[in-house]
Protein backbone atom coordinates (compact mmCIF):
# COMPACT_ATOMS: atom_id res chain seq x y z
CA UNK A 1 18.04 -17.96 6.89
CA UNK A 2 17.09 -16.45 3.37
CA UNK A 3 20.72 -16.75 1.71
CA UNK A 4 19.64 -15.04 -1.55
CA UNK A 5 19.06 -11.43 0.37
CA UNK A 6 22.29 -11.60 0.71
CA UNK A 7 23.59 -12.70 -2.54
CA UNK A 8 23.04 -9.07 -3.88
CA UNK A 9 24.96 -7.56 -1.29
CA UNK A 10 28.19 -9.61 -1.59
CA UNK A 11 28.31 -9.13 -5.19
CA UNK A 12 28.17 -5.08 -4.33
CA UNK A 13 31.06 -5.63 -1.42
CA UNK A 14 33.11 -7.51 -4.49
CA UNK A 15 32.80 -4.26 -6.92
CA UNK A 16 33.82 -2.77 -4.05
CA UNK A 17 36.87 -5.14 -3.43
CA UNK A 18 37.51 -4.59 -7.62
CA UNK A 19 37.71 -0.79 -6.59
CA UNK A 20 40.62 -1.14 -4.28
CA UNK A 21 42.49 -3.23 -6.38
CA UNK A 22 42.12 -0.52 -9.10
CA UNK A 23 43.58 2.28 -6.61
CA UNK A 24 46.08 0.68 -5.69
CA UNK A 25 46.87 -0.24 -9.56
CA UNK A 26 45.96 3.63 -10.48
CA UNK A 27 48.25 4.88 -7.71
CA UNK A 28 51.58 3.22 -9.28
CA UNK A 29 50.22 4.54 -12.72
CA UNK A 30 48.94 0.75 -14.15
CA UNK A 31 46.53 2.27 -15.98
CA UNK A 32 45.60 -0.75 -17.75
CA UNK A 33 44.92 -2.83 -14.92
CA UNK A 34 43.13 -0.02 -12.98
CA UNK A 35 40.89 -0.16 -16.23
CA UNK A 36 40.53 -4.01 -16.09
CA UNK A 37 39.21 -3.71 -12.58
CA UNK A 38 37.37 -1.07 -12.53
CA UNK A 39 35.37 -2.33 -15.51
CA UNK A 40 35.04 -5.89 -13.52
CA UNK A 41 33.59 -3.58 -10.38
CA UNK A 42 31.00 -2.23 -13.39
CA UNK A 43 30.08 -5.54 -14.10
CA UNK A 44 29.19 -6.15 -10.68
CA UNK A 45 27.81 -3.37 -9.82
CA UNK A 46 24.98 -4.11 -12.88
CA UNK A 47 24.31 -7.67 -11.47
CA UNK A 48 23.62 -6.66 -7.69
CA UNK A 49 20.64 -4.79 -8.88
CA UNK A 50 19.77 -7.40 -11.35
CA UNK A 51 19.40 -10.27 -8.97
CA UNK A 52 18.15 -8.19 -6.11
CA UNK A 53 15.34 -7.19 -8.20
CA UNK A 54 15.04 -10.49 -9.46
CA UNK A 55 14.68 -12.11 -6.25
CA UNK A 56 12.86 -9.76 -4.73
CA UNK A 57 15.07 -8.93 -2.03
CA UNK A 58 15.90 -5.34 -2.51
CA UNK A 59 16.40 -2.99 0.48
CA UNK A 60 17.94 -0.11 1.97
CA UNK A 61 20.89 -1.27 3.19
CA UNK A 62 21.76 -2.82 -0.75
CA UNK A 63 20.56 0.97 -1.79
CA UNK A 64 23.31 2.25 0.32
CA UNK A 65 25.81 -0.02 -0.04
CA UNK A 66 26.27 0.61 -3.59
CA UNK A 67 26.62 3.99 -3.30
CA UNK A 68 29.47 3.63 -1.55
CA UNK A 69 31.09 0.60 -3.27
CA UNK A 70 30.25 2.68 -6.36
CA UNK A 71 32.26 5.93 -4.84
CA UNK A 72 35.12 4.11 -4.85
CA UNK A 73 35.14 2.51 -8.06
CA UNK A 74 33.32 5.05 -9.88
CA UNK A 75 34.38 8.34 -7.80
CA UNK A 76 37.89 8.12 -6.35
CA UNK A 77 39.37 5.62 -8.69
CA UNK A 78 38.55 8.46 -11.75
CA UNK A 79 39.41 11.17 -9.27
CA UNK A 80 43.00 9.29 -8.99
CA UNK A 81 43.73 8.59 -12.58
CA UNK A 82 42.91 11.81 -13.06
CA UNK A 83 45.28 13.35 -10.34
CA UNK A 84 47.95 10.86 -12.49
CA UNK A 85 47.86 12.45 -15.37
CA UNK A 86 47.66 15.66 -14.15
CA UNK A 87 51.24 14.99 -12.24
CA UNK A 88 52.75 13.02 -15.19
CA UNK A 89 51.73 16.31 -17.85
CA UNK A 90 52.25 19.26 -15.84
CA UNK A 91 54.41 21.50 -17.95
CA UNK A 92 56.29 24.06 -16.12
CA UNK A 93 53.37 26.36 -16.85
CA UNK A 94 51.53 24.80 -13.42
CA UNK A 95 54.92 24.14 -11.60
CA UNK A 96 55.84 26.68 -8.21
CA UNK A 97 52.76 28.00 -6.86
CA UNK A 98 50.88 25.95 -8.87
CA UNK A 99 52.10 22.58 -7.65
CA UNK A 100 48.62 21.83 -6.40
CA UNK A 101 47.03 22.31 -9.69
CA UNK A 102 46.72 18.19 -9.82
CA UNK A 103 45.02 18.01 -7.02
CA UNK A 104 42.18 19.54 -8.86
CA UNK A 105 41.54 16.49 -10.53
CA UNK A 106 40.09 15.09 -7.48
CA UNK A 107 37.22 17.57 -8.57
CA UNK A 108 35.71 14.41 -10.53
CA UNK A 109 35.57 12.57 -7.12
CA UNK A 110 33.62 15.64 -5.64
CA UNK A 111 31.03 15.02 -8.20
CA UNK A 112 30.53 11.48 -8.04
CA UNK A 113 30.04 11.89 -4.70
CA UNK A 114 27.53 14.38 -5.23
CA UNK A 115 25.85 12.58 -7.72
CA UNK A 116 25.30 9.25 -6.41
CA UNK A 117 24.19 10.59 -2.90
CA UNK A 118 21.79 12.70 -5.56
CA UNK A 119 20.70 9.79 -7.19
CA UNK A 120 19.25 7.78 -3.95
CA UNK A 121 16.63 10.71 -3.25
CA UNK A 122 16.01 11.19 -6.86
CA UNK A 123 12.70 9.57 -7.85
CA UNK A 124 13.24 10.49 -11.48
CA UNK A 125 15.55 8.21 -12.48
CA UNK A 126 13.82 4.90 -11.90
CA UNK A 127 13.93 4.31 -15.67
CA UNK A 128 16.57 6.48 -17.45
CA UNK A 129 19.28 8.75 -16.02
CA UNK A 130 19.37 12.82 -15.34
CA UNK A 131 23.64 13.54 -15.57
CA UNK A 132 25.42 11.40 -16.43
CA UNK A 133 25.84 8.34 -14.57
CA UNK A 134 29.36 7.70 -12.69
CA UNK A 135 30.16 4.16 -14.48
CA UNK A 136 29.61 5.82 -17.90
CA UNK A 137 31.95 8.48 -16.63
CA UNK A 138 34.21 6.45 -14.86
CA UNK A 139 35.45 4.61 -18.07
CA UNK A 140 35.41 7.64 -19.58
CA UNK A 141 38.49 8.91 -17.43
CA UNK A 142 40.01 5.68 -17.43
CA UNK A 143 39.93 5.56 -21.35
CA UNK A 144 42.47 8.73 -21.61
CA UNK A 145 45.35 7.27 -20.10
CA UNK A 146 44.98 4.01 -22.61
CA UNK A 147 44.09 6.60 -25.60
CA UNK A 148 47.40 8.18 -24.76
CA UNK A 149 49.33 4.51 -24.76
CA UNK A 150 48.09 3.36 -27.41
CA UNK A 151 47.62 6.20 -30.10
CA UNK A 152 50.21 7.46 -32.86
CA UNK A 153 48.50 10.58 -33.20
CA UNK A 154 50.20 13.23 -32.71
CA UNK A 155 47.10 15.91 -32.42
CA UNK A 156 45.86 13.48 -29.36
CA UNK A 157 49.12 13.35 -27.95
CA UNK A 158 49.35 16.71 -27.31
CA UNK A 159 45.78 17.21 -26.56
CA UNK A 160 45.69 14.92 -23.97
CA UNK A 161 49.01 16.31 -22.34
CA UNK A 162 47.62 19.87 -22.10
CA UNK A 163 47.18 20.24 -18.13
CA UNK A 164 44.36 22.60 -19.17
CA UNK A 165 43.08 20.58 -21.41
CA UNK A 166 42.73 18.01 -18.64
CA UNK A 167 41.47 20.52 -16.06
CA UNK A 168 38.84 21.31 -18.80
CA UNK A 169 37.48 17.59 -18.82
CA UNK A 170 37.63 17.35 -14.80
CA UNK A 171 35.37 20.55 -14.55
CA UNK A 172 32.77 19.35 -17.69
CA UNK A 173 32.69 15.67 -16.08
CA UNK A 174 31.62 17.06 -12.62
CA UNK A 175 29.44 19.19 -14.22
CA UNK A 176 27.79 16.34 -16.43
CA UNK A 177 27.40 14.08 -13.79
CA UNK A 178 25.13 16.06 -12.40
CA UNK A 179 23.71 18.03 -15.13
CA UNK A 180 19.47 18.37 -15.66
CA UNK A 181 20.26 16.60 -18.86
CA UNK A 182 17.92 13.53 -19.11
CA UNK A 183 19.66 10.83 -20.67
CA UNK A 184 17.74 7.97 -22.89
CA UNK A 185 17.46 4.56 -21.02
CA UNK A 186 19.66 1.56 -23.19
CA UNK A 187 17.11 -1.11 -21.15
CA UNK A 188 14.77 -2.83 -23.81
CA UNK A 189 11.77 -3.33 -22.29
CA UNK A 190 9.53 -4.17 -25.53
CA UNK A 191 10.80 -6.40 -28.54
CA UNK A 192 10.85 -4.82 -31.74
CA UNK A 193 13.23 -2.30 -33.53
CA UNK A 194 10.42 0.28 -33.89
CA UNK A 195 9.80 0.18 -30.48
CA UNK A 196 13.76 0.45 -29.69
CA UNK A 197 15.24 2.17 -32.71
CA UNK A 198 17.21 4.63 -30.58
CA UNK A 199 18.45 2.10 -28.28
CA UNK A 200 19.34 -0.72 -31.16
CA UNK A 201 21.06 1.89 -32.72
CA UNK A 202 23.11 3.26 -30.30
CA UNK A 203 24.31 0.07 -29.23
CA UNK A 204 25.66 -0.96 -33.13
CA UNK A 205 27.36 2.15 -33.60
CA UNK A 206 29.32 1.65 -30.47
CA UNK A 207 29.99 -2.45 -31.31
CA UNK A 208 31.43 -0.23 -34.34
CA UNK A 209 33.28 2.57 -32.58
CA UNK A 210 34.98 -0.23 -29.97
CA UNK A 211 35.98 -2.16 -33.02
CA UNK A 212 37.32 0.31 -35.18
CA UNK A 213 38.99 2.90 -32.18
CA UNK A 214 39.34 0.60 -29.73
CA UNK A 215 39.99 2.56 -26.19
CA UNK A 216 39.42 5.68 -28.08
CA UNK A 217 35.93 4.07 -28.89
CA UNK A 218 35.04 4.23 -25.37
CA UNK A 219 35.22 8.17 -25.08
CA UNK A 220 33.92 8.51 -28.27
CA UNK A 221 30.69 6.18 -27.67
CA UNK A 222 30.48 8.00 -24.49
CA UNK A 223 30.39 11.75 -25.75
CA UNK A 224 28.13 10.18 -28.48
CA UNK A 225 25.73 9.02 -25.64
CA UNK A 226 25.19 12.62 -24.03
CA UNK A 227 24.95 14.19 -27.53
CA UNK A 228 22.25 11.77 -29.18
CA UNK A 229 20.82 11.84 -25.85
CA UNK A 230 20.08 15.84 -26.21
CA UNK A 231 19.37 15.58 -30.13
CA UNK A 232 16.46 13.07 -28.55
CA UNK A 233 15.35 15.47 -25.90
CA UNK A 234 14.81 18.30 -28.50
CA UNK A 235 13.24 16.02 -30.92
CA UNK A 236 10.55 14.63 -28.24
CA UNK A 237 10.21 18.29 -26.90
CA UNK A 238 9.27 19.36 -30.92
């Protein structure tokens, strides 16, 4: 029996496993350990490709399988913190009627979904990504509970807090995930900074924003990453 077809797999079923743990942690509001999990399900979720391609054993069934590790991790768990927040900062302007309003933040699980069953059939995005892709996202979300934690300002405080304001980012991170926006590809396929200025780049000013901002970095290298990405787009198309 050929163990190391099966190596890939196992390491998807364990982001999977890292998933769970971070509902259950995101359900009781531990935001910090839903983030600690959900980034170790990332982590996976990079290295089942990497030694399935590696060893040559990549199939179908892997293809599927992390599409739906990577809905839990990467589409409910945001879908959840999300729903979280919404619940802990509803002001009395979405109470009543309105007591469903948090549910909207599932809205971001709707578009994971939508984009990682996109993403199997898409035969663009063998190199570099069209929308966002639902990791990227995924700590995205998870970052604005921490921001909130960990921040003294006041301006982010009660940004943050605004249930609109968080309805707002629900509705643009469906919408990115699956937006025609292509994004630039951080894989370095040729030594040389020429060759990889964009991608050398990017990846200093984020060691810099992470230092400096810390959980805030994360959003900010994020947004940072859609916006160079469509600076780049209009400077190739030119």
């Amino acid at each position: 029996m050929n163990i190391k077809k099966h190596i890939p797999n196992l390491i998807t079923l364990l982001n999977l496993f890292s998933g769970c743990i971070a509902l259950m942690f995101a359900f009781n509001q531990q935001f910090e350990m839903a983030f600690l999990f959900v980034s170790l399900g990332i982590f996976l979720d990079f290295f089942d490709g990497f030694f399935a391609r590696l060893w040559k054993v990549a199939s179908p069934l892997g293809l599927q399988l992390d599409s739906l590790a990577d809905m839990v991790t990467s589409g409910v768990v945001p879908g959840l913190v999300m729903f979280q927040m919404m619940i802990s900062y509803s002001s009395p302007i979405v109470a009543g009627y309105l007591q469903w309003f948090p549910y909207l933040g599932f809205i971001i699980t709707l578009g994971s979904c939508y984009r990682l069953a996109n993403f199997n059939i898409d035969t663009r995005q063998t190199d570099s990504f069209i929308g966002l892709p639902t990791p990227a996202n995924t700590l995205f979300i998870l970052s604005l509970p921490l921001v909130l934690k960990f921040t003294d300002s006041l301006f982010l405080i009660e940004f943050l807090t605004n249930p609109f304001v968080l309805l707002a980012i629900t509705i643009l991170s469906a919408y990115i995930l699956n937006a025609e926006i292509p994004l630039f590809s951080l894989k370095i396929k040729k030594f040389g900074f020429k060759e990889n200025t964009l991608q050398i780049s990017f990846l200093i000013i984020s060691l810099l924003l992470l230092i400096f901002f810390k959980y805030l970095g994360i959003s900010l290298l994020i947004l940072f990453y859609v916006l160079l990405s469509i600076v780049n787009n209009k400077r190739i198309k030119k």
